[in-house]
N, C-alpha and C. Protein backbone atom coordinates (compact mmCIF):
# COMPACT_ATOMS: atom_id res chain seq x y z
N UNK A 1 173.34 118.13 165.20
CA UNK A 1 173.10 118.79 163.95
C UNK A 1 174.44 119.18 163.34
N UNK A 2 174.59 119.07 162.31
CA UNK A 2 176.00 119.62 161.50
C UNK A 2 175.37 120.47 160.10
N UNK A 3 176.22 121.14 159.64
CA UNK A 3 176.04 122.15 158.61
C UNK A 3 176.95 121.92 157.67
N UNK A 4 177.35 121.46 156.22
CA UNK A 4 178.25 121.60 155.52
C UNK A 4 178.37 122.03 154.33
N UNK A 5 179.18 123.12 154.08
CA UNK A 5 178.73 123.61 152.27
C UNK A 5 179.97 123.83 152.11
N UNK A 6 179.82 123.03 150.52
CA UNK A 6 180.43 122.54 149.78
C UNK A 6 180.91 123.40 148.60
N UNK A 7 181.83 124.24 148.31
CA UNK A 7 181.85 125.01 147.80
C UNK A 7 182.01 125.01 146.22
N UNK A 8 182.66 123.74 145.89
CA UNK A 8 182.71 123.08 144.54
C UNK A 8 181.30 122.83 143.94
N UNK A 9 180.57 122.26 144.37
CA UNK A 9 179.52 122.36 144.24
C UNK A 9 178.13 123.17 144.61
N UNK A 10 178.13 123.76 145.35
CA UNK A 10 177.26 125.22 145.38
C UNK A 10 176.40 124.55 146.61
N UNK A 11 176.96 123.75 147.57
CA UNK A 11 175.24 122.95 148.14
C UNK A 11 175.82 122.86 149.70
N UNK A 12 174.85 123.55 150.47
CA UNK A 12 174.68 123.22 152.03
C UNK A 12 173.88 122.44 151.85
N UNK A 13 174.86 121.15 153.10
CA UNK A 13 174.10 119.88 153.51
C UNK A 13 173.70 120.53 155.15
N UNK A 14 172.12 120.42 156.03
CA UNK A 14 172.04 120.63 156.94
C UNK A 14 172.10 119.02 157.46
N UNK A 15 172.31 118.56 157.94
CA UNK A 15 172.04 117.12 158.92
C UNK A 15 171.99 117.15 160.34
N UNK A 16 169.90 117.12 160.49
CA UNK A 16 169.49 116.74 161.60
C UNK A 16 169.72 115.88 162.41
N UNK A 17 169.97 114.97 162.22
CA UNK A 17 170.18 113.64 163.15
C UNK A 17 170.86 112.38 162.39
N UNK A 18 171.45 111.32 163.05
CA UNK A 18 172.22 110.33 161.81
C UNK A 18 171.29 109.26 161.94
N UNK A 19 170.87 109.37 160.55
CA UNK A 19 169.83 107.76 160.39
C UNK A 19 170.07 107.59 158.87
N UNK A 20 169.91 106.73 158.51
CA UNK A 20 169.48 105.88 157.25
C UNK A 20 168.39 106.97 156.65
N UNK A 21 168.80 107.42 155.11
CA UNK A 21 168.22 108.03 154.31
C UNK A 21 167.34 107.06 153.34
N UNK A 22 165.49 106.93 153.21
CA UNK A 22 164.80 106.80 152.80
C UNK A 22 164.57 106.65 150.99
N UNK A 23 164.08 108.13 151.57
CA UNK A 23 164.30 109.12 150.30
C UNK A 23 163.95 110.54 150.48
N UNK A 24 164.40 111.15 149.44
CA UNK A 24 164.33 113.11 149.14
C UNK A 24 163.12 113.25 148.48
N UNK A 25 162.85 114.46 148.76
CA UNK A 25 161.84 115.36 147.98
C UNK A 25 162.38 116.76 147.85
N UNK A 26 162.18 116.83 146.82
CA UNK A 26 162.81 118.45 146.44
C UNK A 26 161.20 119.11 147.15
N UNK A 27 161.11 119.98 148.14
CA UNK A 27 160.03 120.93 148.45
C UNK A 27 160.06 121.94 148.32
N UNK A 28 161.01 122.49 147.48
CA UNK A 28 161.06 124.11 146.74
C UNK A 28 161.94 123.73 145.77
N UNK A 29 161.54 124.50 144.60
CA UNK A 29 162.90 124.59 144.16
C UNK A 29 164.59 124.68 144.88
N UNK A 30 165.31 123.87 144.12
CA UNK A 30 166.40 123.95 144.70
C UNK A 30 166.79 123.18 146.60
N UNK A 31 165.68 123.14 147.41
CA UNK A 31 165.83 122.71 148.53
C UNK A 31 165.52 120.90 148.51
N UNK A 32 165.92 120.25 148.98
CA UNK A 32 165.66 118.95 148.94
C UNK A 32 165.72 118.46 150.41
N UNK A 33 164.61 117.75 150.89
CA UNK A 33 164.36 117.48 151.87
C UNK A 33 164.81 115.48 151.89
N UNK A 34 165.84 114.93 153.41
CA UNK A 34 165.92 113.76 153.46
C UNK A 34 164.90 113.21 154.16
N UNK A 35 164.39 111.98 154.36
CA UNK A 35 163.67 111.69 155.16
C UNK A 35 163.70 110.15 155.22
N UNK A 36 163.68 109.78 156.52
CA UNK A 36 164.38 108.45 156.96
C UNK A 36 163.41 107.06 156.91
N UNK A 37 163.55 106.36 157.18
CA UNK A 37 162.98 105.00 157.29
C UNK A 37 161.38 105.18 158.69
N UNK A 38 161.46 106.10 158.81
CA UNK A 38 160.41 105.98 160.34
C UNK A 38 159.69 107.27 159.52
N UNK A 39 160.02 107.59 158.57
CA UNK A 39 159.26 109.34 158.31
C UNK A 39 159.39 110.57 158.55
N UNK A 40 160.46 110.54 159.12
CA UNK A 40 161.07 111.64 159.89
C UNK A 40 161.90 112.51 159.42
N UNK A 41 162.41 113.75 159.71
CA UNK A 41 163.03 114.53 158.55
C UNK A 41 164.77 113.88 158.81
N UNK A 42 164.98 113.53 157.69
CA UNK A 42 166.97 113.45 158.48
C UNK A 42 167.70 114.65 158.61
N UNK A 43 167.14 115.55 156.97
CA UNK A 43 168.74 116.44 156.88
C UNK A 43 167.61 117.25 155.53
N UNK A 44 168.51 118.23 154.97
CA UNK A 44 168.32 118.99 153.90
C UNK A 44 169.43 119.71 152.88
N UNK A 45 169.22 119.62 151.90
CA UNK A 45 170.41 120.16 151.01
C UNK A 45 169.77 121.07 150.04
N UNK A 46 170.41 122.61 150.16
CA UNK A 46 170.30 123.64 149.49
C UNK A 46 171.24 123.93 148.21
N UNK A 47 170.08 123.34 147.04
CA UNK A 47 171.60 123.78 146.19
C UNK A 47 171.43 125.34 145.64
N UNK A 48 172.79 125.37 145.17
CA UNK A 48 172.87 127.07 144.43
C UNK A 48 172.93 127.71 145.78
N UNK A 49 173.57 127.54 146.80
CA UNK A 49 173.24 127.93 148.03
C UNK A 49 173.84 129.21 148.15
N UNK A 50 175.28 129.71 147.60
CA UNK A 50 175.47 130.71 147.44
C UNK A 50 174.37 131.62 147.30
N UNK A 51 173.61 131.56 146.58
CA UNK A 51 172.46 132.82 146.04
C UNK A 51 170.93 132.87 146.82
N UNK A 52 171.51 131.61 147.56
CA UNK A 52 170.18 132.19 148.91
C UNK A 52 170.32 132.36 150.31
N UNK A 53 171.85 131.83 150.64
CA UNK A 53 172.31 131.84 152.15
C UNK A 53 173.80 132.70 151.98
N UNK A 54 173.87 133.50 153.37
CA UNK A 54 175.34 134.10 153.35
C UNK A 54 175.83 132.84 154.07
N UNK A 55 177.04 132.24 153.18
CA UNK A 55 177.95 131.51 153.72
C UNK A 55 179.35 132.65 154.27
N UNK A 56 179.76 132.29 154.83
CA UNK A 56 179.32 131.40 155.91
C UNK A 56 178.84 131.79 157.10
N UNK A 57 178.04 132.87 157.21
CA UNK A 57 177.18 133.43 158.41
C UNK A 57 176.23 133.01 158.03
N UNK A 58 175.81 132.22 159.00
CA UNK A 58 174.83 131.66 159.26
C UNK A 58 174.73 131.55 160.85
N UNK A 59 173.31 131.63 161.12
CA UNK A 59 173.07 132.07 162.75
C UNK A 59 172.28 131.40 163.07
N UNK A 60 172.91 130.22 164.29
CA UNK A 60 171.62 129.62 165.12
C UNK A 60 171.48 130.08 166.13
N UNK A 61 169.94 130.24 166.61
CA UNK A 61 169.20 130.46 167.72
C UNK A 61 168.69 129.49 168.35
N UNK A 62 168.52 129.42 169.91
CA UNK A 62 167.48 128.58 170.59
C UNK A 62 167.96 127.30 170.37
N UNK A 63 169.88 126.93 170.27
CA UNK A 63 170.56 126.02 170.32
C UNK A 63 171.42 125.81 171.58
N UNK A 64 170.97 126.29 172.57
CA UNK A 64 171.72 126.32 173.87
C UNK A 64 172.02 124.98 174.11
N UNK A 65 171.42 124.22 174.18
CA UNK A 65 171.41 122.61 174.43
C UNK A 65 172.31 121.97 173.50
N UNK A 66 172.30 122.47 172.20
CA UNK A 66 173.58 121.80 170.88
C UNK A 66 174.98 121.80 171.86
N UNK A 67 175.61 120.72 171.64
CA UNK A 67 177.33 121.09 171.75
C UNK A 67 177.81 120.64 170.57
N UNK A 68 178.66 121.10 170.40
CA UNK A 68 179.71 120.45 169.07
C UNK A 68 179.99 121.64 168.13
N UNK A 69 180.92 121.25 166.84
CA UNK A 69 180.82 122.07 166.36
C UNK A 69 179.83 122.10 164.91
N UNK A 70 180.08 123.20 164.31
CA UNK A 70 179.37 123.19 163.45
C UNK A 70 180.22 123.87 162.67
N UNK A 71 180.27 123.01 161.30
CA UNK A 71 181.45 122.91 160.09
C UNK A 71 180.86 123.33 158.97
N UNK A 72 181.96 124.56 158.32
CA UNK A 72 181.52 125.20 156.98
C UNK A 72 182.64 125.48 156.78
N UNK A 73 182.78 124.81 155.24
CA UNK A 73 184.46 124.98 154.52
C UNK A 73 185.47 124.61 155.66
N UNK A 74 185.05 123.16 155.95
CA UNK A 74 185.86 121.93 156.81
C UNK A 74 186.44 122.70 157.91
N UNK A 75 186.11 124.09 158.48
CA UNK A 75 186.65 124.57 159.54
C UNK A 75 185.48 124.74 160.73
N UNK A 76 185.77 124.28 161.82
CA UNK A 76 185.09 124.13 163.10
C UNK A 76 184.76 125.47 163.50
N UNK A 77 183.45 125.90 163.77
CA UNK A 77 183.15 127.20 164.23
C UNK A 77 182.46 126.96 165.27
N UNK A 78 182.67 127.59 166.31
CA UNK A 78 181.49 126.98 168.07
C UNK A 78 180.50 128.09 167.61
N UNK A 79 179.40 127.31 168.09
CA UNK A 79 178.11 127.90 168.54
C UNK A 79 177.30 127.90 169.64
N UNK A 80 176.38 128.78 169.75
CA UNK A 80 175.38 128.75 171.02
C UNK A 80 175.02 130.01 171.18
N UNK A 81 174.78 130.73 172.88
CA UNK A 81 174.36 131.84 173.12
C UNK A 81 175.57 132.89 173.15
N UNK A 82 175.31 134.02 173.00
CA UNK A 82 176.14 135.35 172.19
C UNK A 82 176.45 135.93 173.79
């Protein structure tokens, strides 16, 4: 999973897994959902994200198993258990 927001443009990209993008559906305002060739979710992009997420705190849970990092404003932040 990777996280990236983009600050020029106002938009966290979340990306679930790497596959070939389908197509989107916006399912809320402002949220747009990817979804791949098999049906499956790929990824999601929040625009205007400033005004609905604190960048860059953002907190995952119940990612013990994730390794890597996870990138906001191109800087590497580790995650996992606290």
């Amino acid at each position: 999973m990777k996280a990236e927001y983009d600050k020029e443009t106002d938009t966290l990209t979340i990306t679930l897994r790497d596959a070939r993008v389908k197509e989107s559906d916006e399912i809320r305002p402002g949220v747009i959902a990817d979804f791949g060739y098999d049906g499956g979710v790929v990824g999601f992009e929040v625009l205007e994200a400033s005004k609905v997420v604190e960048i860059p705190a953002i907190t995952l849970e119940g990612l013990e198993s994730v390794t890597g990092p996870l990138v906001l404003h191109d800087k590497p932040v580790k995650y996992g258990k606290k």
